[in-house]
N, C-alpha and C. Protein backbone atom coordinates (compact mmCIF):
# COMPACT_ATOMS: atom_id res chain seq x y z
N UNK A 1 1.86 -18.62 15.91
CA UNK A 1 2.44 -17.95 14.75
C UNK A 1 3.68 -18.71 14.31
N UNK A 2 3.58 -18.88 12.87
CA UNK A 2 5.08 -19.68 12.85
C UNK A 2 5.97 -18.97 12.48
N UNK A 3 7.36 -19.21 12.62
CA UNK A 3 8.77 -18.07 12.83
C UNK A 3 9.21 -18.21 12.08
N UNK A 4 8.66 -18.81 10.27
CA UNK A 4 9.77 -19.23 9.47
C UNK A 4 10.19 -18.32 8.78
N UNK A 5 11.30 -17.66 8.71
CA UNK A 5 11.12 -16.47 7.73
C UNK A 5 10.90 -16.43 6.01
N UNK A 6 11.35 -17.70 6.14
CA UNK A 6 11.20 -17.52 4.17
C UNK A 6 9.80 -17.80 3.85
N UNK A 7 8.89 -18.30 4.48
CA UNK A 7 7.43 -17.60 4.61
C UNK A 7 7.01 -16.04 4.06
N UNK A 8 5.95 -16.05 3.03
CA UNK A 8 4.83 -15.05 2.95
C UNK A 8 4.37 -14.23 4.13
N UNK A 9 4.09 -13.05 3.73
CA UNK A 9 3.38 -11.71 5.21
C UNK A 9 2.07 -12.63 4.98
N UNK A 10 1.20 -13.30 3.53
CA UNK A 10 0.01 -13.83 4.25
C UNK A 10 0.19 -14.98 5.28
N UNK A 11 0.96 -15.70 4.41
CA UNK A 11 1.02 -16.64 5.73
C UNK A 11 1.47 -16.58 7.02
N UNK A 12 2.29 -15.45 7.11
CA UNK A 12 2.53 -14.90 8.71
C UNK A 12 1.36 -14.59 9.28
N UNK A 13 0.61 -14.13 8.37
CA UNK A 13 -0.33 -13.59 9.74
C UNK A 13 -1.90 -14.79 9.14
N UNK A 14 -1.35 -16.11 8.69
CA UNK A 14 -2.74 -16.53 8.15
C UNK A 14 -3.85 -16.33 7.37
N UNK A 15 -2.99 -15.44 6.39
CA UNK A 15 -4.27 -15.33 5.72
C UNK A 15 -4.15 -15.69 4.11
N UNK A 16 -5.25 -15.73 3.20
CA UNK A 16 -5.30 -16.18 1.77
C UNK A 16 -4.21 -15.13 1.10
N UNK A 17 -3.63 -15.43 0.43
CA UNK A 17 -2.87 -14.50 -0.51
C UNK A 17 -3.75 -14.50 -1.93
N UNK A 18 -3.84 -13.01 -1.16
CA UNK A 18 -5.09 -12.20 -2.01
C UNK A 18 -4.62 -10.62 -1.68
N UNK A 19 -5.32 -10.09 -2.66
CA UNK A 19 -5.34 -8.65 -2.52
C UNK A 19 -6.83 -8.29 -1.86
N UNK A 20 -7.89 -8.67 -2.11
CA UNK A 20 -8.91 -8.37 -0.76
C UNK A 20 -8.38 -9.30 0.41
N UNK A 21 -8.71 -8.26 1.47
CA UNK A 21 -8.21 -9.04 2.75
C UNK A 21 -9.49 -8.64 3.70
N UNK A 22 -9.77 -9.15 4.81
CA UNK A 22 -10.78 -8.57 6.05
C UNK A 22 -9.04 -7.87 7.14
N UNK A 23 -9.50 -6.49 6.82
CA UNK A 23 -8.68 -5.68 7.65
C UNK A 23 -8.73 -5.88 8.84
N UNK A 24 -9.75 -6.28 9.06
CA UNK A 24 -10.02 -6.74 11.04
C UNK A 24 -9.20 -7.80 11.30
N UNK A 25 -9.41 -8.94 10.31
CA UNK A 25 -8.57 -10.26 10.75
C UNK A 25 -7.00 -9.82 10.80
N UNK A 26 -6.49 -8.91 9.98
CA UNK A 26 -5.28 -8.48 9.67
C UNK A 26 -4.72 -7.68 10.79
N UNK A 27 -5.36 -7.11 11.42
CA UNK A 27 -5.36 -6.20 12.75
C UNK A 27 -5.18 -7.28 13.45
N UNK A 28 -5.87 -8.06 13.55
CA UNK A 28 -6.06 -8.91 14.68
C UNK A 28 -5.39 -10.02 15.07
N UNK A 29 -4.41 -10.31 13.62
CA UNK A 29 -3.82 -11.60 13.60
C UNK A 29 -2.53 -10.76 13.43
N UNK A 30 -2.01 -9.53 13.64
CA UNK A 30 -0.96 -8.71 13.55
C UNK A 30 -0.54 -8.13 15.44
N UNK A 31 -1.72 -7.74 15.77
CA UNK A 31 -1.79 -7.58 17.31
C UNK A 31 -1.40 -8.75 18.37
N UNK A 32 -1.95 -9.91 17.81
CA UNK A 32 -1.45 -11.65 18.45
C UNK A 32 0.12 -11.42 18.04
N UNK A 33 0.51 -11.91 17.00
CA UNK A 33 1.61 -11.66 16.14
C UNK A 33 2.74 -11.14 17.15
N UNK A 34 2.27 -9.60 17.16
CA UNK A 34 3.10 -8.62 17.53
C UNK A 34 3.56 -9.04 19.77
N UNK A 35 2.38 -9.38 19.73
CA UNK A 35 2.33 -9.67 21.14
C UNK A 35 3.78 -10.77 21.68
N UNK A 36 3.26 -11.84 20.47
CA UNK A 36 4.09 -12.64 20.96
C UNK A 36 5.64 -12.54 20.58
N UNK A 37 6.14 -12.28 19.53
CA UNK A 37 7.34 -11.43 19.38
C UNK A 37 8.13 -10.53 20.22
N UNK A 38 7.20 -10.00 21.10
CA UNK A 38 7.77 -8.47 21.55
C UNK A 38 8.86 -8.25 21.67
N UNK A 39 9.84 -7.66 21.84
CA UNK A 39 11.39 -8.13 22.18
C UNK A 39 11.11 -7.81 24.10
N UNK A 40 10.24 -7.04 24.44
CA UNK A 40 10.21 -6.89 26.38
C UNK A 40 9.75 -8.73 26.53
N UNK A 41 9.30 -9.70 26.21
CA UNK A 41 8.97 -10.69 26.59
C UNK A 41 10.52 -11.54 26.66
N UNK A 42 11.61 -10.99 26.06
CA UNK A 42 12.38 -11.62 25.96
C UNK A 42 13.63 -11.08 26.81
N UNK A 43 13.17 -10.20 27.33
CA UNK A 43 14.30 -9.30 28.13
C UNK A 43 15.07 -10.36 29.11
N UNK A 44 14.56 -11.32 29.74
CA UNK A 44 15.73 -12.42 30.48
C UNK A 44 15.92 -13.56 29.60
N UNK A 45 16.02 -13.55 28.49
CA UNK A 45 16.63 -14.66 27.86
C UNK A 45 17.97 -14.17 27.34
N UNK A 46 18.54 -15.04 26.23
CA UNK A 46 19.68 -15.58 26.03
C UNK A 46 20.06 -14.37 24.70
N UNK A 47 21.33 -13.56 24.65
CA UNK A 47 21.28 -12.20 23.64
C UNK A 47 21.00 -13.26 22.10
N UNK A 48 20.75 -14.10 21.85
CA UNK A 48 20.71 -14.59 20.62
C UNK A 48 18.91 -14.69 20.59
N UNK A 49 18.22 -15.16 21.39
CA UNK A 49 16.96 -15.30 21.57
C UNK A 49 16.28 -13.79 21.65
N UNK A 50 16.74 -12.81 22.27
CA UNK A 50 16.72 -11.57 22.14
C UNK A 50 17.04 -11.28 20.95
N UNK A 51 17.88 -11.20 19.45
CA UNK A 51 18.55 -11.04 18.05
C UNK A 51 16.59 -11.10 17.80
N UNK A 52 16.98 -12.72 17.96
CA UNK A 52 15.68 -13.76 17.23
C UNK A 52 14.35 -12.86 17.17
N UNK A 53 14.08 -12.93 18.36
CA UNK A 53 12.78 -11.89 19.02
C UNK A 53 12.78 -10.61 18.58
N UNK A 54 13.71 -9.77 18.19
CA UNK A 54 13.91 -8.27 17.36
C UNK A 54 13.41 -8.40 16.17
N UNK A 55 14.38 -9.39 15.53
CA UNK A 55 14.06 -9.74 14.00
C UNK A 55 13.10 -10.04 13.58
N UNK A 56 12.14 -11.18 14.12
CA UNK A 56 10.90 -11.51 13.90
C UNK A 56 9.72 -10.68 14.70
N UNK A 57 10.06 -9.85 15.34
CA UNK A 57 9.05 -8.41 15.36
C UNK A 57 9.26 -7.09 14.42
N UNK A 58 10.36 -7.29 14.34
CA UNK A 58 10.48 -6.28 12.55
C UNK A 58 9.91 -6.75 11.44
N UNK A 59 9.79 -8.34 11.31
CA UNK A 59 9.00 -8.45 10.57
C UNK A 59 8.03 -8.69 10.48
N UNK A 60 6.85 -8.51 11.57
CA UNK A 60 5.68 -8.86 12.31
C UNK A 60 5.43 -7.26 11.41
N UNK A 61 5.99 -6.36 12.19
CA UNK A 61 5.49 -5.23 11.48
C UNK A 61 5.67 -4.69 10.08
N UNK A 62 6.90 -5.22 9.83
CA UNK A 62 6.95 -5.27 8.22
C UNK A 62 5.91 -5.49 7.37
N UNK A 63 5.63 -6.70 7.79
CA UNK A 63 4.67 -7.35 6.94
C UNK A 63 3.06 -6.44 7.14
N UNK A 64 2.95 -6.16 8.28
CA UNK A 64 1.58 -5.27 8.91
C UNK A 64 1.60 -4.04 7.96
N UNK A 65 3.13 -3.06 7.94
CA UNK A 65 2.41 -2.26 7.10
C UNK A 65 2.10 -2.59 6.07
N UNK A 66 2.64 -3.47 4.90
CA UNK A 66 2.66 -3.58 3.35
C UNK A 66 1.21 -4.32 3.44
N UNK A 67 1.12 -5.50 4.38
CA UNK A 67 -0.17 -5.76 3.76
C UNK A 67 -1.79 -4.66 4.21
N UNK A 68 -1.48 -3.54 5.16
CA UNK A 68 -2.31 -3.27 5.33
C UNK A 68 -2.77 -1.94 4.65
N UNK A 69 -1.82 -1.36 3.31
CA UNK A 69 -1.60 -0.44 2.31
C UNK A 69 -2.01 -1.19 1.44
N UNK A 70 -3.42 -1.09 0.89
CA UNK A 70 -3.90 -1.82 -0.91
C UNK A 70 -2.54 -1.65 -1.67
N UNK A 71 -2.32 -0.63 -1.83
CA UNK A 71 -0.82 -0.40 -2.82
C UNK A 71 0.47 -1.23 -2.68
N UNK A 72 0.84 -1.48 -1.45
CA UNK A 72 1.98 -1.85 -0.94
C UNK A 72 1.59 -3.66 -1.23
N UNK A 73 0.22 -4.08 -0.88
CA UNK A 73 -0.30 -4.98 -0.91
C UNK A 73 -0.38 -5.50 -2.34
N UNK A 74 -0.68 -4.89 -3.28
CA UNK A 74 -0.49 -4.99 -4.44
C UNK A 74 0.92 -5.17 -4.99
N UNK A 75 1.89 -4.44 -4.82
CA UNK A 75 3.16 -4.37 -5.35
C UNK A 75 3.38 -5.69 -4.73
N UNK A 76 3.57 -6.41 -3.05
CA UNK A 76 3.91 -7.31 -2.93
C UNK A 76 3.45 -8.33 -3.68
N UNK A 77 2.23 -7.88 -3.44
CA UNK A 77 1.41 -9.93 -4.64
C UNK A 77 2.30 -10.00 -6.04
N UNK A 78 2.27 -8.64 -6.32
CA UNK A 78 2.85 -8.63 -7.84
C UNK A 78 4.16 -9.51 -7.65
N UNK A 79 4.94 -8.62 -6.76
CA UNK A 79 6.44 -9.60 -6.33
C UNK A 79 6.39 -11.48 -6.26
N UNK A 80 5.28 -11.28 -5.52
CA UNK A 80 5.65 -12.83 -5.09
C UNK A 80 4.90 -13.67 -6.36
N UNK A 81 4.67 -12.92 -7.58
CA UNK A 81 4.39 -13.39 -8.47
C UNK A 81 5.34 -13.36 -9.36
N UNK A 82 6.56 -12.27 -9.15
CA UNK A 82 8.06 -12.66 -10.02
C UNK A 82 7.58 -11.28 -10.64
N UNK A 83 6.82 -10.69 -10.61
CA UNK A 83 6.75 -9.09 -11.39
C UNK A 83 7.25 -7.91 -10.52
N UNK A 84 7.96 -7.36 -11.11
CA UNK A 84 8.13 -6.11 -10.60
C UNK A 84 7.35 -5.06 -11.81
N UNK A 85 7.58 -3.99 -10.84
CA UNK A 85 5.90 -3.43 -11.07
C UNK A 85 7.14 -2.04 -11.92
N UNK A 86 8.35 -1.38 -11.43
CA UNK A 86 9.27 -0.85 -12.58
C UNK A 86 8.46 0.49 -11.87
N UNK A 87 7.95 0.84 -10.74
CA UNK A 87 7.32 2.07 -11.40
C UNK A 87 8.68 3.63 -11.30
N UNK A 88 9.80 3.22 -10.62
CA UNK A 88 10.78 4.21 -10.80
C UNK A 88 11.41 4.54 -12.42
N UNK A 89 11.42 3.53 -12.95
CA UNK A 89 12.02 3.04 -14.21
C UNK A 89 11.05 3.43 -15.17
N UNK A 90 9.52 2.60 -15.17
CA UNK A 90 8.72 2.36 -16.19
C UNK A 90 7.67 3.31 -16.01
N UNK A 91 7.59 4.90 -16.55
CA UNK A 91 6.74 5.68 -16.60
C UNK A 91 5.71 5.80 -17.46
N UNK A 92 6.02 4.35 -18.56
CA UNK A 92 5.01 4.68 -19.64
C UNK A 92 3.29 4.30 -19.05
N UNK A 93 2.90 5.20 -19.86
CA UNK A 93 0.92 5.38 -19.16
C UNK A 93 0.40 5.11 -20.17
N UNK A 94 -0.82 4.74 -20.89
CA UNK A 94 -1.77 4.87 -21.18
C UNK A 94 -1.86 6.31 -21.78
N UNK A 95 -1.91 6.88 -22.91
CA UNK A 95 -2.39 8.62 -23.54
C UNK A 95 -3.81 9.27 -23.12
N UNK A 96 -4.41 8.29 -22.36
CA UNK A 96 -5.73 8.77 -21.86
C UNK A 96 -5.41 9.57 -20.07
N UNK A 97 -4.18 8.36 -19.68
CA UNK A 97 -4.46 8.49 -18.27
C UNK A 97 -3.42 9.50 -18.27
N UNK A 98 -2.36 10.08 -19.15
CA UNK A 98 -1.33 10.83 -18.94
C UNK A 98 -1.98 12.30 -19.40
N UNK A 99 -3.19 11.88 -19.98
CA UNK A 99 -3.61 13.87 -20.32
C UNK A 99 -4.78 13.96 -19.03
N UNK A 100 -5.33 12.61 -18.16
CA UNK A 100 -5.77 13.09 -17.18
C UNK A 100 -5.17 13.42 -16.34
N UNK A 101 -4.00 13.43 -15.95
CA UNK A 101 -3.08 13.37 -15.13
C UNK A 101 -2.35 14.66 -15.30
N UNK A 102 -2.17 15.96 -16.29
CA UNK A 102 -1.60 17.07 -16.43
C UNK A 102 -3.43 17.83 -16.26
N UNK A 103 -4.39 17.00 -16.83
CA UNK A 103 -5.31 18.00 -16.03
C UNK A 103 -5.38 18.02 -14.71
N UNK A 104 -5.66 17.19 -13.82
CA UNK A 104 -5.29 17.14 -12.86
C UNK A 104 -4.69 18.46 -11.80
N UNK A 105 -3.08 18.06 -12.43
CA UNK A 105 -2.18 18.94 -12.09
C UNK A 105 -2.71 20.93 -12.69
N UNK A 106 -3.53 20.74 -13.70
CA UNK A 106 -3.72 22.09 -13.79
C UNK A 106 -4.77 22.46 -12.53
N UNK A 107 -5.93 21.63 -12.43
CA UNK A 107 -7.12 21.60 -11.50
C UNK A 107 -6.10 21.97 -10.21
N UNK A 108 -4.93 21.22 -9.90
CA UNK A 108 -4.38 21.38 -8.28
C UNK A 108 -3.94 23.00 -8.52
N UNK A 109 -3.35 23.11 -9.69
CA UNK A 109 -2.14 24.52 -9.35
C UNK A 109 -3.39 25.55 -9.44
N UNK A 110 -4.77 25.78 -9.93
CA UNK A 110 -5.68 26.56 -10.66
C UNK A 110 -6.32 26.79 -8.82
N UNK A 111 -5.97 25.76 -8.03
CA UNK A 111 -6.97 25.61 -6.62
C UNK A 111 -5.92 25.99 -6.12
N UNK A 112 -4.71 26.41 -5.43
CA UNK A 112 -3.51 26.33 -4.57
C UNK A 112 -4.36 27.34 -3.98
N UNK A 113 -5.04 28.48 -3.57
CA UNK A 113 -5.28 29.48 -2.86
C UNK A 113 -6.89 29.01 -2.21
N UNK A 114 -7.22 28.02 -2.83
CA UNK A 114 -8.52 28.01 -2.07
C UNK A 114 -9.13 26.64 -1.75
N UNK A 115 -9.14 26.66 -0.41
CA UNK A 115 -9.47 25.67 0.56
C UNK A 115 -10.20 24.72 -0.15
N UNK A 116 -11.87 25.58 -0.21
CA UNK A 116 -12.92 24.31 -0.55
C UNK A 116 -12.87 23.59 -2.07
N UNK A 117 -12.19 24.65 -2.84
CA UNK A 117 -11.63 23.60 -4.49
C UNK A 117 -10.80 22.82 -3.62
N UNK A 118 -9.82 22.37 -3.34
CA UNK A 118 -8.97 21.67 -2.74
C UNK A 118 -9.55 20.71 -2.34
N UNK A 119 -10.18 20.95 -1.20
CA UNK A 119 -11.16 19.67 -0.33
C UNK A 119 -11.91 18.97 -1.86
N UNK A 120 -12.23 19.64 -2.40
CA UNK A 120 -13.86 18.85 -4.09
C UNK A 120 -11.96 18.09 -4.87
N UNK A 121 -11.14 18.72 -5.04
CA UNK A 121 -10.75 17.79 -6.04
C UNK A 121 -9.63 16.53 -4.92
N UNK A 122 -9.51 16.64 -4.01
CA UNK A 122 -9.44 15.72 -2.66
C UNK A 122 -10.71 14.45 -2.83
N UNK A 123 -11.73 14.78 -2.72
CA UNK A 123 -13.26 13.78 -2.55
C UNK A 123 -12.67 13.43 -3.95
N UNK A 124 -12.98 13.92 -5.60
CA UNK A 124 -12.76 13.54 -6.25
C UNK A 124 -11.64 12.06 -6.58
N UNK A 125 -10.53 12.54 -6.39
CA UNK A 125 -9.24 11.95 -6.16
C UNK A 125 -9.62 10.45 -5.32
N UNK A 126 -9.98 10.49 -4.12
CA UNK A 126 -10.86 9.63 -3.54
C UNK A 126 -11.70 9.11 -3.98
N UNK A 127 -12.35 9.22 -5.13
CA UNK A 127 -13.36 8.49 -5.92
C UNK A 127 -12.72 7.31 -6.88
N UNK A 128 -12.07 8.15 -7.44
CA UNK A 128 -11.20 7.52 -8.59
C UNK A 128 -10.17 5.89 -8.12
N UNK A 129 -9.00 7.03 -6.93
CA UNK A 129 -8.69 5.79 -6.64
C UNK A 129 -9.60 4.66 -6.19
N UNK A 130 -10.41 4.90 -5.93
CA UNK A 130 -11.35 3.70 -5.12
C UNK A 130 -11.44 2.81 -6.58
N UNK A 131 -11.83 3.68 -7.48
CA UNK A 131 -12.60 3.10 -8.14
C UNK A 131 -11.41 2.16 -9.00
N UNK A 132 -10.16 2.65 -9.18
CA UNK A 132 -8.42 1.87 -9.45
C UNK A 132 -8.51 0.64 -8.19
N UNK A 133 -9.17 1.07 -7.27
CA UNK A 133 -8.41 0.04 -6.73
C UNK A 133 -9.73 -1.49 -6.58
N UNK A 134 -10.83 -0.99 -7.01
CA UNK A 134 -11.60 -2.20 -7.07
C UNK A 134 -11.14 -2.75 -8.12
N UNK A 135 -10.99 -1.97 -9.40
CA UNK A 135 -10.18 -2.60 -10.91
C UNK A 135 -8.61 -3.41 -10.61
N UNK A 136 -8.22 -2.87 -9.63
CA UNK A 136 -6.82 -3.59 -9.39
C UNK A 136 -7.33 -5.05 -8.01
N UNK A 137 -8.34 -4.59 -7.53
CA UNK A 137 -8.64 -6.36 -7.03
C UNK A 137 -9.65 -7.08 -8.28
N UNK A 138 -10.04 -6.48 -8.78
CA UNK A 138 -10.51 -7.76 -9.83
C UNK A 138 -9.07 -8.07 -10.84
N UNK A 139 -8.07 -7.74 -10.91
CA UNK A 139 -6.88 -8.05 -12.00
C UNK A 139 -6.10 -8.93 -10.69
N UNK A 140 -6.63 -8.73 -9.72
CA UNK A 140 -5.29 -10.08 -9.00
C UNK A 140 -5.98 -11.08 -8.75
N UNK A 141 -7.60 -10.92 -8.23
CA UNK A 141 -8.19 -11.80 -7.35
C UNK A 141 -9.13 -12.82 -8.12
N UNK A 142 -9.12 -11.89 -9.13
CA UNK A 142 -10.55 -12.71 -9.79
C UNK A 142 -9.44 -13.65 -11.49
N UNK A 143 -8.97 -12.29 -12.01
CA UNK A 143 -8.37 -12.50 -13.31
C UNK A 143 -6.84 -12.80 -13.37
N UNK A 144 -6.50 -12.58 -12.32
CA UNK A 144 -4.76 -12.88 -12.84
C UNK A 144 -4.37 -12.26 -14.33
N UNK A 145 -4.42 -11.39 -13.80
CA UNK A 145 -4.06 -10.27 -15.13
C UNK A 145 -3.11 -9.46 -14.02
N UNK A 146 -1.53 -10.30 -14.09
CA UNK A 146 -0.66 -9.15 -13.91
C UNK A 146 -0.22 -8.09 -14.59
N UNK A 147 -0.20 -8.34 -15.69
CA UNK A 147 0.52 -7.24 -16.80
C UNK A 147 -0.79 -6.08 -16.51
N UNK A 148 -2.24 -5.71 -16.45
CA UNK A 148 -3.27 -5.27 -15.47
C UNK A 148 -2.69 -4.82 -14.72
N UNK A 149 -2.46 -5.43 -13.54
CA UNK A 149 -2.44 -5.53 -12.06
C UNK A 149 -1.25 -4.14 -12.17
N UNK A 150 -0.13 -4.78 -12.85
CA UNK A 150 1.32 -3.58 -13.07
C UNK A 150 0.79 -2.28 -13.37
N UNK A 151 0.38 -2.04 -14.39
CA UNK A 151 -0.42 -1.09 -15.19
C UNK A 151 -1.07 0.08 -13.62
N UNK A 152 -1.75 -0.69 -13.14
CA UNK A 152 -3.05 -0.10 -12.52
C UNK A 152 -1.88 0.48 -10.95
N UNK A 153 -1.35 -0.10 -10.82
CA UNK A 153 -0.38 0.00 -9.56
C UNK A 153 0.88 1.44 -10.21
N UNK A 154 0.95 1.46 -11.24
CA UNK A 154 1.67 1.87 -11.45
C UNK A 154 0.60 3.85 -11.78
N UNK A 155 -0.57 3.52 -12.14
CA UNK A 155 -1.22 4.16 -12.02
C UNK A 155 -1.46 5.16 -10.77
N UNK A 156 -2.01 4.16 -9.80
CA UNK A 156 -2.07 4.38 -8.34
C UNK A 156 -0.97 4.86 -7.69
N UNK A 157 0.05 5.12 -8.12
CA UNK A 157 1.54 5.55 -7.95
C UNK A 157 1.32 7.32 -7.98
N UNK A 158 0.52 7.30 -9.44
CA UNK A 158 0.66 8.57 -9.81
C UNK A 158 -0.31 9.57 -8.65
N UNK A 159 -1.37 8.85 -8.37
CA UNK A 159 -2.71 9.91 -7.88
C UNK A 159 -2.09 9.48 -6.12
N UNK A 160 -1.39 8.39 -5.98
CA UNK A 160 -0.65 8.95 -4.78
C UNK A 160 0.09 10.09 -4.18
N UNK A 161 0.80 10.66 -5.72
CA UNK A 161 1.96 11.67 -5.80
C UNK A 161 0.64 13.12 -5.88
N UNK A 162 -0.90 13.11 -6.58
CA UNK A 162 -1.16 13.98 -6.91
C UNK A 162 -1.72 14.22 -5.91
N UNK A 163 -2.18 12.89 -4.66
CA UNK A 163 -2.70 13.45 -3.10
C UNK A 163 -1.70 14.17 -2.38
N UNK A 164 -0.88 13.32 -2.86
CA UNK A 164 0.09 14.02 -1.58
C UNK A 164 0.36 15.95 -1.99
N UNK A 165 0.74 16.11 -3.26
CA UNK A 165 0.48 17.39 -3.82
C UNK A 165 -1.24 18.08 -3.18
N UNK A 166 -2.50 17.56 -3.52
CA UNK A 166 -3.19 18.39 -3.12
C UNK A 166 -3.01 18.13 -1.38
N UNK A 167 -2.81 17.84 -0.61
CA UNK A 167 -2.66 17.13 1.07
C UNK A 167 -1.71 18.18 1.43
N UNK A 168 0.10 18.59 0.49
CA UNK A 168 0.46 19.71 1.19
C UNK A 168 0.29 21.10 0.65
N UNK A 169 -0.54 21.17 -0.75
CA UNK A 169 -1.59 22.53 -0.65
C UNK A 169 -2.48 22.80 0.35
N UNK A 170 -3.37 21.87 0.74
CA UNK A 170 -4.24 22.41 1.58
C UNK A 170 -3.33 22.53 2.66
N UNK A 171 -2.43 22.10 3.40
CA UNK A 171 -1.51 22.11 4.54
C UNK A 171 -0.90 23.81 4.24
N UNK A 172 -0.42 24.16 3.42
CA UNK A 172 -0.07 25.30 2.88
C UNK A 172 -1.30 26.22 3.40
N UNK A 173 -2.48 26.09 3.12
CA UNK A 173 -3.24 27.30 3.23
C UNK A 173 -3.73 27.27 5.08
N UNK A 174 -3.80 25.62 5.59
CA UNK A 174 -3.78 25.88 7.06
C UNK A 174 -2.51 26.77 7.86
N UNK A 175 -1.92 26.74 7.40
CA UNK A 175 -0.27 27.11 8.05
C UNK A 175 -0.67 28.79 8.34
């Protein structure tokens, strides 16, 4: 593994900088990674070699979660492409995706009392993003369509916020 830090998370862990990745290799070249970093491998060395060994296992895992989150994975490519993706800042949507998006929210508040609506617009939700996020690997991988890529991420932002909303309704009705 090489220790350089101003190095890429793909190239830390070897791989194409891409937004499709083989999750196994990523596991697998993160588990090596992580191994050799550890900071216990370094417990009789020198407190600076110990610093060294902390730092570059924070970012062993750093890099593990973002690239192993499509989303996080996305926002980074975007980065290391000089885009920021604005989504605290830049709320503007699409008029199609912003009246799906208050239906949505009526479908969640219309279900708050009952389990199995919950679970159907859950699967749903799960459809969709899938289906955002094959559209957001063809805008990095195939087309280089960042101004796309932003768009769709910034999208995926939203039905993150609307899982997590239906995730602690249904948590609500287990309780």
């Amino acid at each position: 593994m090489n220790t350089d830090f101003s190095q890429d998370f793909f190239n830390l862990f070897g791989l194409p900088r891409r937004f499709a990745i083989d999750r196994q290799q990523l596991d697998g070249a993160w588990r090596a990674a992580a191994a050799q970093v550890h900071p216990d491998r370094y417990a009789a060395s020198s407190d600076a070699e110990k610093r060294s060994a902390l730092m570059l296992s924070t970012r062993v895992n750093e890099a593990y979660q973002t690239l192993k989150s499509p989303l996080s994975r996305a926002r980074y490519l975007l980065l290391l492409s000089g885009v920021d993706t604005q989504e605290e800042s830049n709320t503007a949507m699409p008029g199609d995706f912003l009246m799906a998006q208050m239906e949505w929210r009526e479908d969640i508040d219309d279900a708050r009392r009952d389990l199995a609506r919950l679970e159907t617009l859950s699967s749903r939700l799960r459809g969709e993003v899938k289906s955002l996020l094959s559209t957001l690997e063809q805008a990095l991988d195939s087309r280089a369509d960042l101004d796309g890529a932003t768009v769709l991420v910034r999208k995926l932002r939203f039905m993150e916020k609307l899982d997590q909303e239906i995730g602690d309704a249904i948590e609500s009705l287990l309780d």
